[in-house]
C-alpha atoms as a PDB file:
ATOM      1  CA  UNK A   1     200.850  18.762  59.260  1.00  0.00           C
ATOM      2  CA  UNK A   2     202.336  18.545  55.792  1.00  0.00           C
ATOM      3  CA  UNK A   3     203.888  14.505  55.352  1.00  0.00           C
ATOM      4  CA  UNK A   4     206.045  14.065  51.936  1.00  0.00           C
ATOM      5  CA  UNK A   5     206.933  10.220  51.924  1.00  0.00           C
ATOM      6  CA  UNK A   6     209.822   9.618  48.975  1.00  0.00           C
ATOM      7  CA  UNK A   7     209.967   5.969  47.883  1.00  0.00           C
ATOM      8  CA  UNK A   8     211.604   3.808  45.809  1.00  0.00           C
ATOM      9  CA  UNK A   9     210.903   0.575  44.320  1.00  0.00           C
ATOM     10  CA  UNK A  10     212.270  -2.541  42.788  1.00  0.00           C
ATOM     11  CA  UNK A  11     209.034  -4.767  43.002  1.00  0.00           C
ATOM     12  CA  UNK A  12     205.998  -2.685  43.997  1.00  0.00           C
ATOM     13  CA  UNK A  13     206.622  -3.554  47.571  1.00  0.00           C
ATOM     14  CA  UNK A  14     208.229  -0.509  49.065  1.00  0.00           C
ATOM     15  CA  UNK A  15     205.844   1.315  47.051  1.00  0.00           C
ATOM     16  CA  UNK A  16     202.424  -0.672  48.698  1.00  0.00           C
ATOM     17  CA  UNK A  17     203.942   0.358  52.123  1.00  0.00           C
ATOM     18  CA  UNK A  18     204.440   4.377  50.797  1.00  0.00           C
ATOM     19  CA  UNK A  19     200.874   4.340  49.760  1.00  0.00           C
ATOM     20  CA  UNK A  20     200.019   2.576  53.233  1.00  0.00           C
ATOM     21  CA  UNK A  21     201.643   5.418  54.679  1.00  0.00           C
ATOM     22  CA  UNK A  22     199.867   7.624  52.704  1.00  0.00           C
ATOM     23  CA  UNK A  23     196.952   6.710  53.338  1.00  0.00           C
ATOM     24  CA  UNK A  24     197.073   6.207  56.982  1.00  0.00           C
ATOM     25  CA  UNK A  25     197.194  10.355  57.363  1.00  0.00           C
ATOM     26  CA  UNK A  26     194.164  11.256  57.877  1.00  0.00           C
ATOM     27  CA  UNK A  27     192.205  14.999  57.967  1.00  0.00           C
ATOM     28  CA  UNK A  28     193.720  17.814  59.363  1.00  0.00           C
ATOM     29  CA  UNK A  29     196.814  16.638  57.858  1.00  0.00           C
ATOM     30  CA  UNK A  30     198.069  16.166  54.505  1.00  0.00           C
ATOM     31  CA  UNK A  31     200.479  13.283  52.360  1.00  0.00           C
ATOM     32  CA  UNK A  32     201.466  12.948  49.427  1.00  0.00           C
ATOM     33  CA  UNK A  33     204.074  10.162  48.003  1.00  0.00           C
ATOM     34  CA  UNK A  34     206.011  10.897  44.939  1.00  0.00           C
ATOM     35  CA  UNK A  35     208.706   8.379  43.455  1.00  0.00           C
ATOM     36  CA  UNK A  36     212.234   9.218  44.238  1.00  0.00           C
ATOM     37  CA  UNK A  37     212.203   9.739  40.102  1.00  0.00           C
ATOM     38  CA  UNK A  38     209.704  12.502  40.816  1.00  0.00           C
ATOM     39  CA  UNK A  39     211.242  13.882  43.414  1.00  0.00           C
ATOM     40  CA  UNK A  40     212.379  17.729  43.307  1.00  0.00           C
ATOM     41  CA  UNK A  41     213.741  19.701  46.283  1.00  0.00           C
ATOM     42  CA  UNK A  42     210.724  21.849  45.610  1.00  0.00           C
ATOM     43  CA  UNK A  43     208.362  19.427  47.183  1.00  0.00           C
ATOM     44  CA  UNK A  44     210.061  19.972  50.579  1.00  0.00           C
ATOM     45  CA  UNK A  45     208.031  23.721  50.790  1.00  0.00           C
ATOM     46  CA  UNK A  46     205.653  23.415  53.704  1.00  0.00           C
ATOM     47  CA  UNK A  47     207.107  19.930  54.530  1.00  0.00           C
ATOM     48  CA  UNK A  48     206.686  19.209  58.439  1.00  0.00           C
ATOM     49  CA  UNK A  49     207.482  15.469  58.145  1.00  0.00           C
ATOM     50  CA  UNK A  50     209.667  13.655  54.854  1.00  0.00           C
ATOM     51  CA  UNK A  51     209.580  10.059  55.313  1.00  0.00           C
ATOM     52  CA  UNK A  52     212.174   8.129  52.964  1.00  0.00           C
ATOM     53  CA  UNK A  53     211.594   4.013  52.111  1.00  0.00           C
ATOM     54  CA  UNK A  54     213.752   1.948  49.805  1.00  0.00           C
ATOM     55  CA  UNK A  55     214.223  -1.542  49.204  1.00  0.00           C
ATOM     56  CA  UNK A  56     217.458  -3.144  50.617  1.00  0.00           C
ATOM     57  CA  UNK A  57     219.336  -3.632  47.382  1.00  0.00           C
ATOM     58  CA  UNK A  58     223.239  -5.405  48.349  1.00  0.00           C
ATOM     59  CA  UNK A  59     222.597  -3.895  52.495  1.00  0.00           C
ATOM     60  CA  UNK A  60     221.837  -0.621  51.171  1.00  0.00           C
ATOM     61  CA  UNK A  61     219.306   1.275  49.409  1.00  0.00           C
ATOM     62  CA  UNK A  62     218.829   1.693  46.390  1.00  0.00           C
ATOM     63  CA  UNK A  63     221.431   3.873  43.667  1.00  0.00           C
ATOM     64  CA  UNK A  64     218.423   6.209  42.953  1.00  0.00           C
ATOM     65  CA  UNK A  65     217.643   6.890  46.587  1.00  0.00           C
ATOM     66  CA  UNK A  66     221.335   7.238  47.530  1.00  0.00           C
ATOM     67  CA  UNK A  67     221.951   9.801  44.817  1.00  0.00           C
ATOM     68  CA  UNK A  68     218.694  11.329  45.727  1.00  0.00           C
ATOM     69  CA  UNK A  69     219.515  11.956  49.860  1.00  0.00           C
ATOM     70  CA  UNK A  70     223.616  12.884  47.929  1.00  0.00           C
ATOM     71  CA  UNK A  71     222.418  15.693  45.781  1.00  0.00           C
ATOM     72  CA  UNK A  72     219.729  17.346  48.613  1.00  0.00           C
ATOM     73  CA  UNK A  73     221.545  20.940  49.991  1.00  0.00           C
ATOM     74  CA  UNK A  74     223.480  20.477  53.412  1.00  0.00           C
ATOM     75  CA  UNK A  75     220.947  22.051  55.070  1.00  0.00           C
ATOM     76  CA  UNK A  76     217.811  21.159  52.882  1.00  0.00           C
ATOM     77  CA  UNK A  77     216.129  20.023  55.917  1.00  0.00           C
ATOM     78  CA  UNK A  78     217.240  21.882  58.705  1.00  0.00           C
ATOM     79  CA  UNK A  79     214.458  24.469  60.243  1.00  0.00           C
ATOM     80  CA  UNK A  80     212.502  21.937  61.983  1.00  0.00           C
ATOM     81  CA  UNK A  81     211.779  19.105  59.240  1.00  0.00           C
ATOM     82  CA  UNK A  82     210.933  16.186  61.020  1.00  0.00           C
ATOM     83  CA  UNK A  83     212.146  13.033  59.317  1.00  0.00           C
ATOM     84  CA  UNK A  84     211.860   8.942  59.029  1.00  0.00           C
ATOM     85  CA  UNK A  85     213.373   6.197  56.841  1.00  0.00           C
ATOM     86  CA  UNK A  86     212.312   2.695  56.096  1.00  0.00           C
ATOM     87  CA  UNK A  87     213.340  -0.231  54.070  1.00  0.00           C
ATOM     88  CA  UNK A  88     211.695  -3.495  52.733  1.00  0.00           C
ATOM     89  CA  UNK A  89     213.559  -6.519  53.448  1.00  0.00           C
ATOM     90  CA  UNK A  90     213.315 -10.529  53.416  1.00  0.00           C
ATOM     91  CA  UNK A  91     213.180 -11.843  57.172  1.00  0.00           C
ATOM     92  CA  UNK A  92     216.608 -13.474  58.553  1.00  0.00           C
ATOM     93  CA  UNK A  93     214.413 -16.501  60.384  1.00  0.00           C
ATOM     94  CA  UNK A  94     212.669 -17.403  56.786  1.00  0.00           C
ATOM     95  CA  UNK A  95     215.642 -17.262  55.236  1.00  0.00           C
ATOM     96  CA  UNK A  96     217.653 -19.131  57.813  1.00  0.00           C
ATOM     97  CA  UNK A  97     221.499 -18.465  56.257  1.00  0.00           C
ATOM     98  CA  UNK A  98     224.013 -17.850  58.503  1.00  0.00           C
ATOM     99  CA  UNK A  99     226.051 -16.311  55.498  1.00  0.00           C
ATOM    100  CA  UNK A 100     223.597 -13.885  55.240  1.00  0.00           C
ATOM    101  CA  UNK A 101     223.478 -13.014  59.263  1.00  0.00           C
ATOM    102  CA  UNK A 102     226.807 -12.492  58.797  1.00  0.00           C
ATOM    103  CA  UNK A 103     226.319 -10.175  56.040  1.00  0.00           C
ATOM    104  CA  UNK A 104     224.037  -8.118  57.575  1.00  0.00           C
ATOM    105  CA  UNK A 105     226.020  -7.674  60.525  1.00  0.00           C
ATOM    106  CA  UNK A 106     228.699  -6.333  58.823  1.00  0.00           C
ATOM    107  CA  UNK A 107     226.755  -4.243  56.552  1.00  0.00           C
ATOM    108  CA  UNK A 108     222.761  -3.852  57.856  1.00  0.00           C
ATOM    109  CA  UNK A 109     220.052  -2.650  55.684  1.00  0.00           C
ATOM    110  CA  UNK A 110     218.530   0.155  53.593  1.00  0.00           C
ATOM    111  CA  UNK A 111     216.481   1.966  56.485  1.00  0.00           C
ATOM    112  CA  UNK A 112     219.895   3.297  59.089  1.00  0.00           C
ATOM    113  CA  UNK A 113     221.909   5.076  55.918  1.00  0.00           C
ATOM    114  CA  UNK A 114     218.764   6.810  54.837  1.00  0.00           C
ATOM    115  CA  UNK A 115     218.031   7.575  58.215  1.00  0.00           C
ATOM    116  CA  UNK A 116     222.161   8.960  58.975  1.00  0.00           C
ATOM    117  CA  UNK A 117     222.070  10.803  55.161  1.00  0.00           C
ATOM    118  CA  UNK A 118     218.409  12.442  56.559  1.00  0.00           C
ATOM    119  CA  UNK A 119     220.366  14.026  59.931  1.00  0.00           C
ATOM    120  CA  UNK A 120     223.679  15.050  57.685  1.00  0.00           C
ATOM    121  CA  UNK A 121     221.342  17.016  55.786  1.00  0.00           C
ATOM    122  CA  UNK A 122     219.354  18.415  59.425  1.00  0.00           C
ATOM    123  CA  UNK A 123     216.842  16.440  59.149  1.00  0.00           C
ATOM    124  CA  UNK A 124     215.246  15.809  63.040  1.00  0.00           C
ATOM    125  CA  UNK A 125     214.673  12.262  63.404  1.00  0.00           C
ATOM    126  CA  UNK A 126     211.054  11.775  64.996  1.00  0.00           C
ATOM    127  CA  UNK A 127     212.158   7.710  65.501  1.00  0.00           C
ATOM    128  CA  UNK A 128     213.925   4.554  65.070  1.00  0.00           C
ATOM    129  CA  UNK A 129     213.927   3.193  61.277  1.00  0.00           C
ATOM    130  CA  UNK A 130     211.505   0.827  60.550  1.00  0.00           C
ATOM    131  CA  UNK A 131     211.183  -2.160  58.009  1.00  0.00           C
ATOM    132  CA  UNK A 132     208.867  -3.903  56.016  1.00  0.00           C
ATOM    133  CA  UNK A 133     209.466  -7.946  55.711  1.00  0.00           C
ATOM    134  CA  UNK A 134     208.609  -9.110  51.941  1.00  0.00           C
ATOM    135  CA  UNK A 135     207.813 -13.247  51.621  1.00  0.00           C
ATOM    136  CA  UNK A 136     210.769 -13.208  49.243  1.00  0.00           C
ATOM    137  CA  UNK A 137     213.320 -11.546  47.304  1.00  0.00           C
ATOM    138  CA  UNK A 138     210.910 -10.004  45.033  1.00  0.00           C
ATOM    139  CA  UNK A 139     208.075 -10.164  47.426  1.00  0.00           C
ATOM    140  CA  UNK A 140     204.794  -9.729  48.220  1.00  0.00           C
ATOM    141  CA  UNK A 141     204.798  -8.457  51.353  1.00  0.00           C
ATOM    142  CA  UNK A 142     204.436 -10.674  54.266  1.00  0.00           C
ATOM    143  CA  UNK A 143     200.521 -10.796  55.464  1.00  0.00           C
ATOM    144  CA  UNK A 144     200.201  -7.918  57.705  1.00  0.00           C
ATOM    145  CA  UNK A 145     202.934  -5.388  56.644  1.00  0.00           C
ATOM    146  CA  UNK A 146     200.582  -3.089  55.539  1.00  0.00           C
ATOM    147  CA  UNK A 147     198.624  -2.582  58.791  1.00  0.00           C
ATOM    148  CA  UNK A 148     201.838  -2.061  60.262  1.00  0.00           C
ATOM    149  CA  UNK A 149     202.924   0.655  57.742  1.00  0.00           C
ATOM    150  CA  UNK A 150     199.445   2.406  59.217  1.00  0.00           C
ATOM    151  CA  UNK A 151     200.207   1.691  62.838  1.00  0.00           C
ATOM    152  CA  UNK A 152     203.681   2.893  62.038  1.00  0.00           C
ATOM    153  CA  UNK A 153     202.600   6.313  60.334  1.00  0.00           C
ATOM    154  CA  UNK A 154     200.244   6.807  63.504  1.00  0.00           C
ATOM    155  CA  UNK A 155     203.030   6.585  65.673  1.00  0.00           C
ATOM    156  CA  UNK A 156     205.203   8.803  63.002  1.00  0.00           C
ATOM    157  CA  UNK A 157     202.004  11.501  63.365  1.00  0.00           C
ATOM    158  CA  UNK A 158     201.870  11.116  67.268  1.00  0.00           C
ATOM    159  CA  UNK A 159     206.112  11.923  67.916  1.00  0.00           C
ATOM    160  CA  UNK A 160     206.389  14.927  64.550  1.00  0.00           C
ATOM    161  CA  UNK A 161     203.713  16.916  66.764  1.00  0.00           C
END
């Protein structure tokens, strides 16, 4: 199996979990992870699974990532593509502001538009979005997170086959 993961990042935290991913897929398969910057439709060829990740920048991800998953072909990942989205994002209980639960219910986080703008283009989701809890705005990540990238990717590995 051929894994592309596409990342973006403000901090170097969404980026630690992509290379967690990364490096989590293991022989017979193959992953690569290329900055949404670096990103060219091209690198879809041979792609079984694309995995997307971007910060949660204002409830959303970021403006390169958006335009990224805007400008891919209607249909640049329909013939069996299997496909996941992620985010990094501060934790509700360590922030403890109820303005900001009420933000994110109205408006959520990075991972579910990635993961909506990934079907729209035929992507197959293989599961849920998941997320990434930094310490703070600007990070690090919150002990842990990167085991959980790796569990994550072995359960990405276990549903795209």
């Amino acid at each position: 199996m051929k894994v592309l993961i596409v990342y973006d990042s403000i901090f170097g935290n969404t980026e630690k979990v992509a290379f967690a991913l990364r490096d989590a897929v293991g022989a017979p398969h193959e992953a690569s992870a290329v900055q949404v910057a670096q990103f060219s439709p091209k690198m879809l060829a041979g792609v079984d699974l694309l995995v997307v990740g971007s910060p949660t920048r204002a409830f959303r991800p970021t403006p390169a990532t958006t335009s990224l998953l805007k400008s891919l072909a209607s249909d640049a990942l329909a013939g069996g593509i299997g496909t996941a989205a992620f985010d990094t994002r501060v934790s509700l209980e360590d922030v403890n502001s109820k303005f900001l639960n009420f933000m994110v219910s109205l408006f959520g986080y990075a991972a579910k538009p990635i993961d909506k703008a990934l079907a729209k283009h035929g992507g197959t989701s293989v599961c849920q979005p998941a997320w990434f809890i930094v310490k703070d705005k600007e990070g690090p990540l919150k002990e842990g997170e990167l085991d959980h990238a790796a569990n994550w990717m072995g359960e990405l590995l276990a549903s795209a086959t």
